[in-house]
PDB file of N, CA and C in Angstrom:
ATOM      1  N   UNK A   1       0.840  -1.188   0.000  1.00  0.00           N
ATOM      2  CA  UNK A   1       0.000   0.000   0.000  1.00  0.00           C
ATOM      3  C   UNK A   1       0.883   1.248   0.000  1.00  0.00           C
ATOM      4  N   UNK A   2       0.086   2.763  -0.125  1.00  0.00           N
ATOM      5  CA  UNK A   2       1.053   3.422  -0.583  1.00  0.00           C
ATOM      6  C   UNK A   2       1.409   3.755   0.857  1.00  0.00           C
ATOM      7  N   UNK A   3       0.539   3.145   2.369  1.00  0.00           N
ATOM      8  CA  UNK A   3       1.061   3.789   3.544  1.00  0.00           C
ATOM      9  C   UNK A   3       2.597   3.105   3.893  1.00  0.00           C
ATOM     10  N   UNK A   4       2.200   1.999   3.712  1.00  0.00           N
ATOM     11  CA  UNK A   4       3.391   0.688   3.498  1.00  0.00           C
ATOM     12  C   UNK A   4       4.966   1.486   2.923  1.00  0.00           C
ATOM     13  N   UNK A   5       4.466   1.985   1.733  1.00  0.00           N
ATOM     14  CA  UNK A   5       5.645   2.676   0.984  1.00  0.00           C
ATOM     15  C   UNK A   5       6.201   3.594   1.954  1.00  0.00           C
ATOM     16  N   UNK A   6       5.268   4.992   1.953  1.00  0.00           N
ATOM     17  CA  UNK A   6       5.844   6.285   2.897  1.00  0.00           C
ATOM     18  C   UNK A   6       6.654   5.504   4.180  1.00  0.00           C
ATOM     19  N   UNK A   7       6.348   4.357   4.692  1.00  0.00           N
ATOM     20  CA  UNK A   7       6.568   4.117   6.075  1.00  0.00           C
ATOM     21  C   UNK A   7       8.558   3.427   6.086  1.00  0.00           C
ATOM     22  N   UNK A   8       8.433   2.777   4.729  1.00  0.00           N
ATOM     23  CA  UNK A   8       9.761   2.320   4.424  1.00  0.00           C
ATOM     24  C   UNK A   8      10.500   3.429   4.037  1.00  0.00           C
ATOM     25  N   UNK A   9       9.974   4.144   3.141  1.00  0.00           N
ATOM     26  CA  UNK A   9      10.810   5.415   3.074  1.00  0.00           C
ATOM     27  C   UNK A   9      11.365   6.230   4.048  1.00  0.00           C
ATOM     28  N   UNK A  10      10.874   6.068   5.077  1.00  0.00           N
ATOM     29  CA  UNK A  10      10.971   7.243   6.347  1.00  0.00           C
ATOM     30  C   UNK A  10      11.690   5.962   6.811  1.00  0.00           C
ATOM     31  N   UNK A  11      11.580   5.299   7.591  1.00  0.00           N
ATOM     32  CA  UNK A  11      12.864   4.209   7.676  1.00  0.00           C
ATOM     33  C   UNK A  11      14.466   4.423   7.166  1.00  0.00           C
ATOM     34  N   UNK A  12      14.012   4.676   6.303  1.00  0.00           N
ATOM     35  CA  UNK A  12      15.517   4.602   5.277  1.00  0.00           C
ATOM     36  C   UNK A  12      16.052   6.032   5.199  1.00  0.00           C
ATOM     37  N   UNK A  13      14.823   6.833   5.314  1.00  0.00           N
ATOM     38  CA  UNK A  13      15.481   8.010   5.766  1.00  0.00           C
ATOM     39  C   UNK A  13      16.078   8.390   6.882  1.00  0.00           C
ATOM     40  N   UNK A  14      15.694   7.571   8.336  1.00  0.00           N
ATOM     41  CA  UNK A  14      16.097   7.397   9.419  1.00  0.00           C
ATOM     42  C   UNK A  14      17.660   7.090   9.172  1.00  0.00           C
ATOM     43  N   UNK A  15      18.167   6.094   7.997  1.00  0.00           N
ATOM     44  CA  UNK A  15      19.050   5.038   8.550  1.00  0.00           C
ATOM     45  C   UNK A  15      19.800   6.253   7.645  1.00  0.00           C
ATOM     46  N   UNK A  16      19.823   7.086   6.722  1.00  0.00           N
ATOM     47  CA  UNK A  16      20.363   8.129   6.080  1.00  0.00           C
ATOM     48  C   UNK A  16      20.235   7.917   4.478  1.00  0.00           C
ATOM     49  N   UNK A  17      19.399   7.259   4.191  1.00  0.00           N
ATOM     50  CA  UNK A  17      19.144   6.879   2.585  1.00  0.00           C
ATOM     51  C   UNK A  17      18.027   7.514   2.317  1.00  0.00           C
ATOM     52  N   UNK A  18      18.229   8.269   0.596  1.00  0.00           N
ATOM     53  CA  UNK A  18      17.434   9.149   0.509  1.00  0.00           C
ATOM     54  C   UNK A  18      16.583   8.271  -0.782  1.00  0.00           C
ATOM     55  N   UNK A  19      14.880   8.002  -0.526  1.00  0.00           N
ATOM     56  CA  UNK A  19      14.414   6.869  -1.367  1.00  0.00           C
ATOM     57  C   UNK A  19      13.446   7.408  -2.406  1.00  0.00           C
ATOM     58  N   UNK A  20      12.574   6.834  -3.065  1.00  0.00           N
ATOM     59  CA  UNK A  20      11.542   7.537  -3.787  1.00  0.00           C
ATOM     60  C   UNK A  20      10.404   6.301  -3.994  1.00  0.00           C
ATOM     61  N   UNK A  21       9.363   6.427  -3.939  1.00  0.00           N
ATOM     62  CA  UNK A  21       8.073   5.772  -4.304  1.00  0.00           C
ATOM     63  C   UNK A  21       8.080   6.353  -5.648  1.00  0.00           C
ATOM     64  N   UNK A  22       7.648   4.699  -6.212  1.00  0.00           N
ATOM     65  CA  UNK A  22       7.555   4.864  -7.599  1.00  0.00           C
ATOM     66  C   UNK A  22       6.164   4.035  -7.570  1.00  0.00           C
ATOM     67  N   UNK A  23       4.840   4.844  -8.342  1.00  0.00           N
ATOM     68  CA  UNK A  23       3.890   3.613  -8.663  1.00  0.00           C
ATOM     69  C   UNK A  23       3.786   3.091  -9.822  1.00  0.00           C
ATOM     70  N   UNK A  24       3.295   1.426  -9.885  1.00  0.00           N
ATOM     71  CA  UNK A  24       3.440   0.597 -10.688  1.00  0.00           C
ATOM     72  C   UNK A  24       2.442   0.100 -11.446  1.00  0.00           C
ATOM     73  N   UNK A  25       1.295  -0.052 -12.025  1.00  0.00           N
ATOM     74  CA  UNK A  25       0.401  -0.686 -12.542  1.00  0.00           C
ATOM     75  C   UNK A  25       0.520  -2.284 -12.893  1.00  0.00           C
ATOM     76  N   UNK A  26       0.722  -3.256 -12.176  1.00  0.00           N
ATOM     77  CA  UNK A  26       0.896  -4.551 -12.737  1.00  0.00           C
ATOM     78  C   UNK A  26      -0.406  -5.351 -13.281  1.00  0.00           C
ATOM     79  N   UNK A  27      -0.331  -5.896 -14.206  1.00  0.00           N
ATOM     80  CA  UNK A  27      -1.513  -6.284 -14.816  1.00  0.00           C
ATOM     81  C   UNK A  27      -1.909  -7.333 -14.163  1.00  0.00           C
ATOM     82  N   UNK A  28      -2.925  -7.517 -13.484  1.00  0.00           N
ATOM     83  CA  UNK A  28      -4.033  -8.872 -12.600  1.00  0.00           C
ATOM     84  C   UNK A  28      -3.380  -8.302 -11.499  1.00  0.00           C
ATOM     85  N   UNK A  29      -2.754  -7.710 -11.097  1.00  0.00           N
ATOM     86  CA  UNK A  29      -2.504  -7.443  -9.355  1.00  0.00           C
ATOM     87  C   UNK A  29      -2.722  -5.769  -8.832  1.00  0.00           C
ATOM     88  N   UNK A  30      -3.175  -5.171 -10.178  1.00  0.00           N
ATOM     89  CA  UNK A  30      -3.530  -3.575  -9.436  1.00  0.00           C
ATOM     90  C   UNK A  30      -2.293  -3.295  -9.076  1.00  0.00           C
ATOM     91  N   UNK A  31      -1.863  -1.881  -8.531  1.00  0.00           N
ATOM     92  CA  UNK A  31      -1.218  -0.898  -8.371  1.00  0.00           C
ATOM     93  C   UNK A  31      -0.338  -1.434  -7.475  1.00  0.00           C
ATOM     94  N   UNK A  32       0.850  -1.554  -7.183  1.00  0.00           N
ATOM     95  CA  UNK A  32       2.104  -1.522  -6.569  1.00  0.00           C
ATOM     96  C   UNK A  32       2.971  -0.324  -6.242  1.00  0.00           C
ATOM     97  N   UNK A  33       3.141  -0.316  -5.086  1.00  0.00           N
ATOM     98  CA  UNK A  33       4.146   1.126  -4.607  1.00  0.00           C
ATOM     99  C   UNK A  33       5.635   0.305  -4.458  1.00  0.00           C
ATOM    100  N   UNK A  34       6.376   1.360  -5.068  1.00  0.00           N
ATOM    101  CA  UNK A  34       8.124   0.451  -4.979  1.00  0.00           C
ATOM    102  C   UNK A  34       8.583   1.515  -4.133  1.00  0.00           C
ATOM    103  N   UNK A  35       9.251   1.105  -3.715  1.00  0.00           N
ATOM    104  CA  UNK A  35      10.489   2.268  -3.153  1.00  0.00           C
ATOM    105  C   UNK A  35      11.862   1.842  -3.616  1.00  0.00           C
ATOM    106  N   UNK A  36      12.277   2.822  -4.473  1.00  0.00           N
ATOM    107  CA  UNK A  36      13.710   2.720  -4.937  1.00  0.00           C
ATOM    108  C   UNK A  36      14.900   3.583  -4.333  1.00  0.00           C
ATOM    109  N   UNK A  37      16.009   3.382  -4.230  1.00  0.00           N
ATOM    110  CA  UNK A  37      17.478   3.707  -3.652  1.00  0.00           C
ATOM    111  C   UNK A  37      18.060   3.195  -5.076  1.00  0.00           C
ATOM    112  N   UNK A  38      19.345   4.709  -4.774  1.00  0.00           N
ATOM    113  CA  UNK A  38      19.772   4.428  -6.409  1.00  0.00           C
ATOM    114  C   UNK A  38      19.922   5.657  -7.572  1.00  0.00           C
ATOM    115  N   UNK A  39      20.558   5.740  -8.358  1.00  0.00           N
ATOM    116  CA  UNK A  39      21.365   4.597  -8.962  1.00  0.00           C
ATOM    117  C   UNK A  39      22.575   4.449  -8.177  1.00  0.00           C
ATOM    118  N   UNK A  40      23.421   3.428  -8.524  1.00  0.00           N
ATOM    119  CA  UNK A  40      24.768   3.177  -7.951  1.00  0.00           C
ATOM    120  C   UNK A  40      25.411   3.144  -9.316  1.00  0.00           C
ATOM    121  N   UNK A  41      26.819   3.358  -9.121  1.00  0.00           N
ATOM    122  CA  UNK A  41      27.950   3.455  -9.998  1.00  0.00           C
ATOM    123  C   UNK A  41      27.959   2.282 -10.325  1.00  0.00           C
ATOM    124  N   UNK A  42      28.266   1.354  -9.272  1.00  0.00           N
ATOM    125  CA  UNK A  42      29.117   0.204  -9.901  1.00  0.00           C
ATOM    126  C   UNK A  42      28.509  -1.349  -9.137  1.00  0.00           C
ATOM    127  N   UNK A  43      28.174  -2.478  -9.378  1.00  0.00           N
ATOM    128  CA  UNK A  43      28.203  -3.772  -8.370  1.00  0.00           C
ATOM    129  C   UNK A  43      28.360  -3.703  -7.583  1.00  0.00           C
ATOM    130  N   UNK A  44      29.648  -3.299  -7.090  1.00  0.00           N
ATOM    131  CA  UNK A  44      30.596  -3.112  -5.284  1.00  0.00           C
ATOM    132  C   UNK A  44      29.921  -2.244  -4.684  1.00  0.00           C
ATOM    133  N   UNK A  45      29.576  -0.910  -4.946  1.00  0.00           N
ATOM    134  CA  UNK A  45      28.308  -0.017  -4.480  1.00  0.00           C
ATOM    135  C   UNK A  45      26.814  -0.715  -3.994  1.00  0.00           C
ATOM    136  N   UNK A  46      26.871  -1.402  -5.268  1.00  0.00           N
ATOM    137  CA  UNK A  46      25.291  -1.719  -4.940  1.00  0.00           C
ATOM    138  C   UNK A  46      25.232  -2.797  -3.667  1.00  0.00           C
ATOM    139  N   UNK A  47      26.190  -4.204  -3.565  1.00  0.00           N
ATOM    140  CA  UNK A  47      26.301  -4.645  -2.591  1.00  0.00           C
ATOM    141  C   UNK A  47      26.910  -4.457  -1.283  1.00  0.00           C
ATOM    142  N   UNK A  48      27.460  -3.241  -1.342  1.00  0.00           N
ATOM    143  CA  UNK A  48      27.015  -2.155   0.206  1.00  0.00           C
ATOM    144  C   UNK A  48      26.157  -1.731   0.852  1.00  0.00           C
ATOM    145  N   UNK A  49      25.032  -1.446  -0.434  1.00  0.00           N
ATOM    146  CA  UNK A  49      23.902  -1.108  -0.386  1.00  0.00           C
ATOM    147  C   UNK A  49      22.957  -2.130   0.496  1.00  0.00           C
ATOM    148  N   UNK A  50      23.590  -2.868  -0.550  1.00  0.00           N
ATOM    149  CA  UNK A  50      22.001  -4.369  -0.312  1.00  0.00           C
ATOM    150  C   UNK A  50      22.857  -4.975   1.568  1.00  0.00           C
ATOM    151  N   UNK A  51      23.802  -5.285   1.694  1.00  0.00           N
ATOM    152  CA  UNK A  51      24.411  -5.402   2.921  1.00  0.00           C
ATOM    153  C   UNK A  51      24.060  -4.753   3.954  1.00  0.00           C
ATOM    154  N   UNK A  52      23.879  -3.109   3.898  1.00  0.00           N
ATOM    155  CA  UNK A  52      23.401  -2.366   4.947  1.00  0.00           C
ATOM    156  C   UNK A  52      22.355  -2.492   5.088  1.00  0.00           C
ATOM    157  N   UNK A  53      21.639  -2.554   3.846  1.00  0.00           N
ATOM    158  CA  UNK A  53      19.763  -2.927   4.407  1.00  0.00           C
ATOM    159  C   UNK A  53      19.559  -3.815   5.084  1.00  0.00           C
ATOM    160  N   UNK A  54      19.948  -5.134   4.741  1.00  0.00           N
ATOM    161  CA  UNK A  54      20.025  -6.096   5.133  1.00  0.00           C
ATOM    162  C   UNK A  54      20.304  -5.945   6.548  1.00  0.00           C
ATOM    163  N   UNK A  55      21.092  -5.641   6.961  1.00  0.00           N
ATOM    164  CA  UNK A  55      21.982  -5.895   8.506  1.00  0.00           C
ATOM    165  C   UNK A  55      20.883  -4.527   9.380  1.00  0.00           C
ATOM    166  N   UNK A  56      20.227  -3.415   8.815  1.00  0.00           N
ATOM    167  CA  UNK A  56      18.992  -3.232   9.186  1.00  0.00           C
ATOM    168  C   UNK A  56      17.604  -3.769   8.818  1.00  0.00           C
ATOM    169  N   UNK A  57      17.532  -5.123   8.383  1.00  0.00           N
ATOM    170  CA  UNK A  57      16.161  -5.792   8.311  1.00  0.00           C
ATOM    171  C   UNK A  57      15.259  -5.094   7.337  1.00  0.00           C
ATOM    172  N   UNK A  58      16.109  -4.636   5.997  1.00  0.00           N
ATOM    173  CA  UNK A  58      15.112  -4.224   4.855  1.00  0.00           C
ATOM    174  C   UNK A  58      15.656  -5.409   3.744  1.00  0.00           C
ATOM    175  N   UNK A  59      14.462  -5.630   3.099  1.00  0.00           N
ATOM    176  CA  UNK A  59      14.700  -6.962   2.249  1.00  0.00           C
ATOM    177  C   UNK A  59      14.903  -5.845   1.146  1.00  0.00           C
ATOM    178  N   UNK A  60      15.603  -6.301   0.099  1.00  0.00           N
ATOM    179  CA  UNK A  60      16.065  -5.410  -1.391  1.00  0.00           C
ATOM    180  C   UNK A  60      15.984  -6.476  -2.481  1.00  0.00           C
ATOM    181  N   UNK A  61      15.841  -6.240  -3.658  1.00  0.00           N
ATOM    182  CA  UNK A  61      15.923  -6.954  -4.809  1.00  0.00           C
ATOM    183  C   UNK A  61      16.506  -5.698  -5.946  1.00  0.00           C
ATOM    184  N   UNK A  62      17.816  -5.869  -6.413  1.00  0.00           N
ATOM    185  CA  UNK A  62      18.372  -5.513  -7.103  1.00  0.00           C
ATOM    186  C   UNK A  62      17.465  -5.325  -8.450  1.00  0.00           C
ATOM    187  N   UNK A  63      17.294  -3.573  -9.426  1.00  0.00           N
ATOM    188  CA  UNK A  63      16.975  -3.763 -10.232  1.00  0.00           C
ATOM    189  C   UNK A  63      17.694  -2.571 -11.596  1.00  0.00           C
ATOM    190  N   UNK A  64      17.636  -3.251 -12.656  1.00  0.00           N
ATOM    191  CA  UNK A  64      18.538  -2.471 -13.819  1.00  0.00           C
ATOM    192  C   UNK A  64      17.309  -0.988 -14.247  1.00  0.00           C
ATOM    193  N   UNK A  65      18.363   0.170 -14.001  1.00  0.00           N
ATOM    194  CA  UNK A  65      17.508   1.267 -13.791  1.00  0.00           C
ATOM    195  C   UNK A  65      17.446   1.791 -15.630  1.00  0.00           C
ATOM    196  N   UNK A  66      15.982   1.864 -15.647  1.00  0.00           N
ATOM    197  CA  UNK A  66      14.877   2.024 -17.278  1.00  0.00           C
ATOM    198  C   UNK A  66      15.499   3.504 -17.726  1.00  0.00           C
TER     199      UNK A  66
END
């Protein structure tokens, strides 16, 4: 939901990451709120990234930015 979203965002803003809600239209599942972090330069960046979330209890799935 989009409260779901704002609530991770402010999280991550807590932890010092600055995020953005993006909405999604998926077809048979209605509207999806993402929250993205990002872009990163390079791999080694990004799995700093995904490491720190992690070790604060945010799940991430890596994605190639459109």
């Amino acid at each position: 939901s989009v409260d779901d979203a704002d609530k991770l965002k402010a999280k991550l803003a807590m932890l010092g990451l600055e995020a953005n809600v993006q909405t999604a239209a998926i077809p048979d599942k209605g509207v999806w709120y993402r929250v993205r972090l990002g872009p990163y330069k390079n791999a080694e960046e990004l799995s700093r990234a995904r490491a720190f979330l992690k070790q604060n209890g945010v799940e991430s799935t890596p994605m190639r930015a459109q």
